[in-house]
N, C-alpha and C. Protein backbone atom coordinates (compact mmCIF):
# COMPACT_ATOMS: atom_id res chain seq x y z
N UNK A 1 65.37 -80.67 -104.94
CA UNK A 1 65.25 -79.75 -103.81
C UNK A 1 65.66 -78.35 -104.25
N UNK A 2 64.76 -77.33 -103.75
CA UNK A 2 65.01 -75.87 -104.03
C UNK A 2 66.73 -75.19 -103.61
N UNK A 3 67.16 -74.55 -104.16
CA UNK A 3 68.62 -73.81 -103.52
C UNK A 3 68.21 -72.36 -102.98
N UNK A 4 68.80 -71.89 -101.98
CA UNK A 4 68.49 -70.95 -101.39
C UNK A 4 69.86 -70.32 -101.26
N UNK A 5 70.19 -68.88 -102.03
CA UNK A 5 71.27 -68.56 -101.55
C UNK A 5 71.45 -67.68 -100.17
N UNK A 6 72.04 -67.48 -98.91
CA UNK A 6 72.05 -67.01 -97.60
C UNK A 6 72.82 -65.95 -97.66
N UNK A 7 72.66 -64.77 -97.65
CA UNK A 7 73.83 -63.44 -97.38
C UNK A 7 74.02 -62.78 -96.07
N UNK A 8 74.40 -63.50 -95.55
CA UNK A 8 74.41 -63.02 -94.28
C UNK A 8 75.81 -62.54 -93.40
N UNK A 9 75.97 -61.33 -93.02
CA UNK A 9 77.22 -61.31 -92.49
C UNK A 9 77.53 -61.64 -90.70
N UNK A 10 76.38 -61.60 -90.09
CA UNK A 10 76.61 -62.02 -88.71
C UNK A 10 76.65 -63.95 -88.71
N UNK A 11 77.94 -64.37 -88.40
CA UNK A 11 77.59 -65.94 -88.62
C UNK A 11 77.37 -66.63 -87.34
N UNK A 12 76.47 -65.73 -86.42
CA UNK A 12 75.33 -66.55 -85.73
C UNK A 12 74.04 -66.60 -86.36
N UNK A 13 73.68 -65.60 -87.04
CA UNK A 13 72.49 -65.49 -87.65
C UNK A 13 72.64 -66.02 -88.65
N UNK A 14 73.88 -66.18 -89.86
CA UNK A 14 73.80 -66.98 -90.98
C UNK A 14 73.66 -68.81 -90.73
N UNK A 15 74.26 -69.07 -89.26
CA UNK A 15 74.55 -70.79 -88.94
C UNK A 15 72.63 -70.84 -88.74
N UNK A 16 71.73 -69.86 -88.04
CA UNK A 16 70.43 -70.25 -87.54
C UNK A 16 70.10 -70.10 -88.94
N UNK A 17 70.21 -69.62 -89.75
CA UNK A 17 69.26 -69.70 -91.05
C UNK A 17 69.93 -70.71 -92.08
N UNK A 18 70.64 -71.25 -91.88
CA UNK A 18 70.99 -72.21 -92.47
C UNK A 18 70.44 -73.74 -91.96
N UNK A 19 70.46 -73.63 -90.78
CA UNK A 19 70.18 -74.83 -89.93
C UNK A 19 68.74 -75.02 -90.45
N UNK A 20 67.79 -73.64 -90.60
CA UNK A 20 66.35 -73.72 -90.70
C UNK A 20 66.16 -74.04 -91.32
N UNK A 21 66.68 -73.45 -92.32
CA UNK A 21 66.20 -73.83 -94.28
C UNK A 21 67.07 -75.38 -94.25
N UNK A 22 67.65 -75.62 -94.05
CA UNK A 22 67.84 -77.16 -94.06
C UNK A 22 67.00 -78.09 -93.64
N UNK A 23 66.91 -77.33 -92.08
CA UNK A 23 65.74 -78.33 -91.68
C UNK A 23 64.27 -78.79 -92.46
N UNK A 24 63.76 -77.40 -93.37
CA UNK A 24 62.47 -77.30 -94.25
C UNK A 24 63.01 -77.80 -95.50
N UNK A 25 64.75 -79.15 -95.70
CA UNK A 25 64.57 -79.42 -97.27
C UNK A 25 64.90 -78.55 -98.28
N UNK A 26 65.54 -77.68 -97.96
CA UNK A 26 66.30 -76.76 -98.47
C UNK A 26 67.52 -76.86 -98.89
N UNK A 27 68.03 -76.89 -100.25
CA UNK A 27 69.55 -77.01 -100.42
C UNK A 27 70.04 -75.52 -99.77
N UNK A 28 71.46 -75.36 -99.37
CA UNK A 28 71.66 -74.14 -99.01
C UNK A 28 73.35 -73.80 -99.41
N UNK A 29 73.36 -72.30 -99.86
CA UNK A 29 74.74 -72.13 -99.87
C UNK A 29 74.99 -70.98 -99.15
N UNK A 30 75.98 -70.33 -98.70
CA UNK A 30 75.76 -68.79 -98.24
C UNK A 30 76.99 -68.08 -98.38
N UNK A 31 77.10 -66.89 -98.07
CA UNK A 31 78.15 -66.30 -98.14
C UNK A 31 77.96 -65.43 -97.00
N UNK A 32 79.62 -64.67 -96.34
CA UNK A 32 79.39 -63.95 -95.12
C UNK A 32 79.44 -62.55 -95.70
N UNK A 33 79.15 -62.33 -97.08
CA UNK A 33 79.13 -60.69 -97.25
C UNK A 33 78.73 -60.65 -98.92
N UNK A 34 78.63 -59.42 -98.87
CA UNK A 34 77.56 -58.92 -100.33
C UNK A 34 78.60 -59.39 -101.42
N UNK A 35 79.88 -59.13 -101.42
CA UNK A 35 80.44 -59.69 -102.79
C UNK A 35 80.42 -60.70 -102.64
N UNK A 36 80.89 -61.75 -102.38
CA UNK A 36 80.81 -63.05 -102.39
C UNK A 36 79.33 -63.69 -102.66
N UNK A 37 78.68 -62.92 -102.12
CA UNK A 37 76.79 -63.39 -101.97
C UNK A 37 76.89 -63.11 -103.85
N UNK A 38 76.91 -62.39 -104.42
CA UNK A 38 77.19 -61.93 -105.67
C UNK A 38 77.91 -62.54 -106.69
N UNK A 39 79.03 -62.76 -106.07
CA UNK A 39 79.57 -63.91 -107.37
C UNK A 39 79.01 -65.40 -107.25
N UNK A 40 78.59 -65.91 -105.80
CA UNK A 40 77.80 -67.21 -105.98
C UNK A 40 76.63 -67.04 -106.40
N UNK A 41 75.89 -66.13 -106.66
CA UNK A 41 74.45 -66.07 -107.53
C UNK A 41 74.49 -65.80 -108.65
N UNK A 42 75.46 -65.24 -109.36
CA UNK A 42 76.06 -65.49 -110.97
C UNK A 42 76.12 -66.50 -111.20
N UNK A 43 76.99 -67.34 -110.30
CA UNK A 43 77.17 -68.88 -110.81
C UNK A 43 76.78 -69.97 -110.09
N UNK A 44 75.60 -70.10 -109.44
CA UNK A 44 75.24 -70.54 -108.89
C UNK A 44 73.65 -70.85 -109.13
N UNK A 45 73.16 -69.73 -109.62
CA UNK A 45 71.60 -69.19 -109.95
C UNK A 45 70.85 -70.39 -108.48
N UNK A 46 70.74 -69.30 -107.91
CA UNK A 46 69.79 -70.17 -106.89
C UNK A 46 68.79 -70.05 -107.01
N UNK A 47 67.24 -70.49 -106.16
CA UNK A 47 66.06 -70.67 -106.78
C UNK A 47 65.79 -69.41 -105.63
N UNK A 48 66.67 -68.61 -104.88
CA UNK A 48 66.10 -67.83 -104.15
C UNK A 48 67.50 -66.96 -103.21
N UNK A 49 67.05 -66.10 -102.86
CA UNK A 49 68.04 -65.53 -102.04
C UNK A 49 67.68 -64.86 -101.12
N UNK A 50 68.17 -65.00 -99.97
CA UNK A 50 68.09 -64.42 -98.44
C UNK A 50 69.01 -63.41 -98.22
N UNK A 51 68.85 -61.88 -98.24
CA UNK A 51 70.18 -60.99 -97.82
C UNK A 51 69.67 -60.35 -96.94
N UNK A 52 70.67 -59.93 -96.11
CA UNK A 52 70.61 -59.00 -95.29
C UNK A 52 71.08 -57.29 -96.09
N UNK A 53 71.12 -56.36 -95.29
CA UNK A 53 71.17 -55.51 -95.91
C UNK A 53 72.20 -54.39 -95.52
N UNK A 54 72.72 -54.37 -94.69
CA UNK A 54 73.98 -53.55 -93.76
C UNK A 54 75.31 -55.08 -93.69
N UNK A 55 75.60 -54.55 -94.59
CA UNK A 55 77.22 -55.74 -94.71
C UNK A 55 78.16 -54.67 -94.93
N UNK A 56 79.34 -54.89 -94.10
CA UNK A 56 80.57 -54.54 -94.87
C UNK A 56 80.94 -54.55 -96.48
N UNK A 57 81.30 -53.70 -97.36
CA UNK A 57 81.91 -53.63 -98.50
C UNK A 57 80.54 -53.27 -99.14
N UNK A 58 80.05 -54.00 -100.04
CA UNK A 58 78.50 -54.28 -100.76
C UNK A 58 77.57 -54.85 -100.30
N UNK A 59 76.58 -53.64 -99.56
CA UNK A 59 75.77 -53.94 -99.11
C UNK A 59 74.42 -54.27 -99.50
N UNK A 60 73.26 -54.90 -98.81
CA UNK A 60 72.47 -55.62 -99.57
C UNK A 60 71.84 -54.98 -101.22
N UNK A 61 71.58 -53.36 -100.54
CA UNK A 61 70.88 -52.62 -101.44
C UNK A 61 71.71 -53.05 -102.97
N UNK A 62 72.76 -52.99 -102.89
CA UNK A 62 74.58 -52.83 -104.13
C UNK A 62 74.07 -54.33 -104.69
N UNK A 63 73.70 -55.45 -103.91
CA UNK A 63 73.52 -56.96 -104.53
C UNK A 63 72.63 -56.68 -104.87
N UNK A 64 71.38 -55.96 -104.44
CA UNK A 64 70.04 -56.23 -105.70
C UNK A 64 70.04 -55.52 -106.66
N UNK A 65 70.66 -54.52 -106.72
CA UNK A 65 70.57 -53.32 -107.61
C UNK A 65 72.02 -54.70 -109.11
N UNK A 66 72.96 -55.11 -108.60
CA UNK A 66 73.85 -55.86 -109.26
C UNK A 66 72.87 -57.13 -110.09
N UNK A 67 72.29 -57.51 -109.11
CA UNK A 67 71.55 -58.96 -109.41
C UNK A 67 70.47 -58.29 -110.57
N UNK A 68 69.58 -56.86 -110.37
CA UNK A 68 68.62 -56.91 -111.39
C UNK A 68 69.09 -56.54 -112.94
N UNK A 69 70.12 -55.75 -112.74
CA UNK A 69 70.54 -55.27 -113.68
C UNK A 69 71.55 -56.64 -114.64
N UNK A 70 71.32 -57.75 -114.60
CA UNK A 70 72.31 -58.87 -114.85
C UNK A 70 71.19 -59.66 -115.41
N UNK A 71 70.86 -60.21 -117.32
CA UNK A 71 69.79 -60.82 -117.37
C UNK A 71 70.12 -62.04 -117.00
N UNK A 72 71.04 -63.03 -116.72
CA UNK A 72 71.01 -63.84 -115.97
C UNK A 72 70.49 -64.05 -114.92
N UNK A 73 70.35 -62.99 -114.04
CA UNK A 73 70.04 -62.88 -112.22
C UNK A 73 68.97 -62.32 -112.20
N UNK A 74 68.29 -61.23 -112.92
CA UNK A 74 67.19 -60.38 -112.94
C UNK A 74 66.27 -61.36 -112.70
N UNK A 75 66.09 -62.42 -112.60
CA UNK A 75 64.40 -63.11 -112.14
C UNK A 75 64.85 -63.84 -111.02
N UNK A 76 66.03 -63.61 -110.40
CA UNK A 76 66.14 -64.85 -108.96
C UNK A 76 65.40 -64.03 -107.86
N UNK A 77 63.76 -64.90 -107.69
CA UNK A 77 63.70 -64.36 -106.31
C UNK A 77 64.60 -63.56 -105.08
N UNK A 78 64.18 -62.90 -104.29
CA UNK A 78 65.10 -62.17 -103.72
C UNK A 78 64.45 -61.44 -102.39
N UNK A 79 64.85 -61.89 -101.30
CA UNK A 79 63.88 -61.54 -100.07
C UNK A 79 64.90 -60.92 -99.14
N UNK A 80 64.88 -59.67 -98.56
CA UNK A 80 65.66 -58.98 -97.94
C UNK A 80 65.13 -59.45 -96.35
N UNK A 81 66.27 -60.05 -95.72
CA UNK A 81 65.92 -60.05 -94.19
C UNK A 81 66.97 -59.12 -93.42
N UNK A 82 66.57 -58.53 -92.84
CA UNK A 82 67.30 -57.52 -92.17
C UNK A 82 67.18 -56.68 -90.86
N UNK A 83 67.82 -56.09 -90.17
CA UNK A 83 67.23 -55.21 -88.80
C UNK A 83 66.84 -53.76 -88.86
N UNK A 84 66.61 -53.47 -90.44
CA UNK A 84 66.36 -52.25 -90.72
C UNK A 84 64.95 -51.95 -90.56
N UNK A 85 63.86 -51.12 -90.01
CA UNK A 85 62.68 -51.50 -89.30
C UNK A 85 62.19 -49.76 -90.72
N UNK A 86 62.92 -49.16 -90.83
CA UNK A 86 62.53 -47.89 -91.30
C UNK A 86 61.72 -47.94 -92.47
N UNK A 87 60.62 -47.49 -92.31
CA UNK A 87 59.71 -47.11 -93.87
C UNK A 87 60.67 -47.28 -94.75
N UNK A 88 61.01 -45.88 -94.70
CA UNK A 88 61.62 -46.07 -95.88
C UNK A 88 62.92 -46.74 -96.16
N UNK A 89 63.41 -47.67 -95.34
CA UNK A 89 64.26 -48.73 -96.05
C UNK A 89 63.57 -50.09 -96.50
N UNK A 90 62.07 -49.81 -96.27
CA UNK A 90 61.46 -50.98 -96.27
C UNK A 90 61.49 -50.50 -97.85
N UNK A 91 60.57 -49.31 -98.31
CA UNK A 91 60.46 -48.89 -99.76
C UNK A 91 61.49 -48.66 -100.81
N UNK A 92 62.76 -48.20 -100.26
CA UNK A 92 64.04 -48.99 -100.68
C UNK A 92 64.45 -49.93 -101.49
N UNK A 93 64.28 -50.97 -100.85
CA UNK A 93 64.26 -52.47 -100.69
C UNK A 93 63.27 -52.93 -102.11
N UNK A 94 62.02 -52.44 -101.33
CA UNK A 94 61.32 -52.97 -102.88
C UNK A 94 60.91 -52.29 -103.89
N UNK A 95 61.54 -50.69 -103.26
CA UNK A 95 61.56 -49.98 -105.24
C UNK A 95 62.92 -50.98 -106.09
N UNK A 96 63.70 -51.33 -105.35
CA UNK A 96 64.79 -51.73 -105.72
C UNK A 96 64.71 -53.08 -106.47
N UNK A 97 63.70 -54.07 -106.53
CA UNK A 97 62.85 -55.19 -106.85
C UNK A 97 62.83 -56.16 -106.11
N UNK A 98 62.63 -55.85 -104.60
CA UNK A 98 63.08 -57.25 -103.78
C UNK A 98 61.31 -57.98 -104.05
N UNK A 99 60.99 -59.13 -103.80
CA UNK A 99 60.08 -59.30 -103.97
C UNK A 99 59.87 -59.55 -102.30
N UNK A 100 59.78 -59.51 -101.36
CA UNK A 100 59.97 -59.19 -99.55
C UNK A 100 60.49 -58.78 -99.00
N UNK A 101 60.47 -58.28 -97.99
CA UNK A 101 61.23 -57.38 -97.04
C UNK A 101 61.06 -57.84 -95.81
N UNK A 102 61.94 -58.73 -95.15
CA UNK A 102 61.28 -59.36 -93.64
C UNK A 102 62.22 -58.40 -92.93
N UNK A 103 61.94 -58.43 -91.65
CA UNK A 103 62.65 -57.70 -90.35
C UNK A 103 63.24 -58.58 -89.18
N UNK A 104 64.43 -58.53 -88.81
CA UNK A 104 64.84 -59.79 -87.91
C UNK A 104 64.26 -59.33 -86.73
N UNK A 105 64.09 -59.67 -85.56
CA UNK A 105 64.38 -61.34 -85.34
C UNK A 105 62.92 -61.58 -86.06
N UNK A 106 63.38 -63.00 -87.22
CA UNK A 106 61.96 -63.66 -87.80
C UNK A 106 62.01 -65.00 -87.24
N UNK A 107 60.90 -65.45 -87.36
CA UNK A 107 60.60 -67.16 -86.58
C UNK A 107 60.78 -67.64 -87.99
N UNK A 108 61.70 -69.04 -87.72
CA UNK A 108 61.32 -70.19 -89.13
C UNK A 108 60.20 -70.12 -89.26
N UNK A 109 58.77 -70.05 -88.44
CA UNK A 109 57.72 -70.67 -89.26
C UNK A 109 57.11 -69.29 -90.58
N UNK A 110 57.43 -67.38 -90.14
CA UNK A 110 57.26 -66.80 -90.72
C UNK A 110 57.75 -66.10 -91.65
N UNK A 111 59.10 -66.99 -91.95
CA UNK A 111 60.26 -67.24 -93.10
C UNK A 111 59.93 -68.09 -93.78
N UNK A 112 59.54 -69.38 -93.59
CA UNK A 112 59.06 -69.93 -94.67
C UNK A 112 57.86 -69.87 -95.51
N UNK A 113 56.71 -68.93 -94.84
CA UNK A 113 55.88 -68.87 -94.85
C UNK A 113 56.28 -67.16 -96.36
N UNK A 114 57.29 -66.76 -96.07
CA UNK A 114 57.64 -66.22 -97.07
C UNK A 114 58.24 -66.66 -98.02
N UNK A 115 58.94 -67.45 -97.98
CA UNK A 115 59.75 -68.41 -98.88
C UNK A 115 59.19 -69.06 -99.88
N UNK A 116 58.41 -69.76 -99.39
CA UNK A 116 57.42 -71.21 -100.15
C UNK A 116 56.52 -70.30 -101.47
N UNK A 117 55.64 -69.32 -101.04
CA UNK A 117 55.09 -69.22 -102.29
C UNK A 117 55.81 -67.99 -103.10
N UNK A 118 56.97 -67.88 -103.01
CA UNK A 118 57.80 -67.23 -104.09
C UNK A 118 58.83 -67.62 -104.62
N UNK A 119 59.39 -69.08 -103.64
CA UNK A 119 59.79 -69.99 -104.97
C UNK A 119 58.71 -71.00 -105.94
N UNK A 120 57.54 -71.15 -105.01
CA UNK A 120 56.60 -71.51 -106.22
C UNK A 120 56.25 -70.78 -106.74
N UNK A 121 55.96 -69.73 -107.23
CA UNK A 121 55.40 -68.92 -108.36
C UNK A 121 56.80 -68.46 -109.28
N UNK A 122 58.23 -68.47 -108.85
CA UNK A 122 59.38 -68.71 -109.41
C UNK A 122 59.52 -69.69 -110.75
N UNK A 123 59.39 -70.73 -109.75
CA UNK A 123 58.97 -72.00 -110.41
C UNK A 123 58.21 -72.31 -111.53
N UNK A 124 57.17 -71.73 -111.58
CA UNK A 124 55.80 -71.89 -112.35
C UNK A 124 55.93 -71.40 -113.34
N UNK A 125 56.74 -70.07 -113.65
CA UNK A 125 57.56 -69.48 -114.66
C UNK A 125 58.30 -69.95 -114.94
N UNK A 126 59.14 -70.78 -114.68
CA UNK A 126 60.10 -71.09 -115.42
C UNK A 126 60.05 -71.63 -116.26
C-alpha cells in the first residue's frame, strides 16, 4: 500500500483527510505543522505528500523549497492543498516544484483523482 505523508495544521481538516485517504487504501502518517511534516519525510520517504501552505513556524512554501533541495526528498511527489485561491500563489507553489496545487474545500473524489496518477507515474520511475 502507497504512504501518503499529511501536513496539515487545522486538525479538523487533517482527521477528514486522513479518514479519506484511508478509506481509498492509503497508508497514512501526518504531522500538525511544516517542521515536523519535514523531519517525517526525511525519514519516512513517503510515496507522496499532502501540505497545506499557511502553517505556523515553516510554512508549506519553506517544506518544498527544504524537500527539493534534499537528494533524498527531491523526487517525493508533492501536492499542495490549501485555501490560498491567488494566481500567484498558485505559480508559487509550482515554480517551487509542487507537482499540484489543489484549493480547499476539495471532495475525496477530486483528491484522489489527483493523487492516483502521480503516485503512479512516481512509481513507474522508480
Amino acid at each position: 500500500m502507497k504512504k501518503i505523508l499529511v501536513i496539515e495544521d487545522d486538525s479538523l481538516m487533517r482527521h477528514n483527510l486522513i479518514t479519506a485517504l484511508r478509506n481509498a487504501q492509503f497508508v497514512i502518517a501526518s504531522a500538525a505543522d511544516g517542521l515536523h511534516g519535514l523531519e517525517m519525510a526525511r525519514n519516512a520517504t513517503p510515496d507522496l505528500i499532502l501540505c497545506d501552505i499557511s502553517m505556523p513556524g515553516l510554512d508549506g512554501y519553506a517544506v518544498l523549497r527544504e524537500l527539493r533541495a534534499d537528494p533524498k526528498t527531491r523526487a517525493i511527489p508533492f501536492i499542495f492543498l490549501t485555501g490560498k485561491t491567488d494566481g500567484a500563489d498558485f505559480r508559487a507553489g509550482m515554480n517551487l516544484g509542487a507537482d499540484d496545487y489543489l484549493t480547499k474545500p476539495v471532495t475525496t473524489q477530486d483528491l484522489l483523482a489527483a493523487i492516483q496518477p502521480i503516485i503512479n507515474a512516481f512509481n513507474d520511475n522508480q
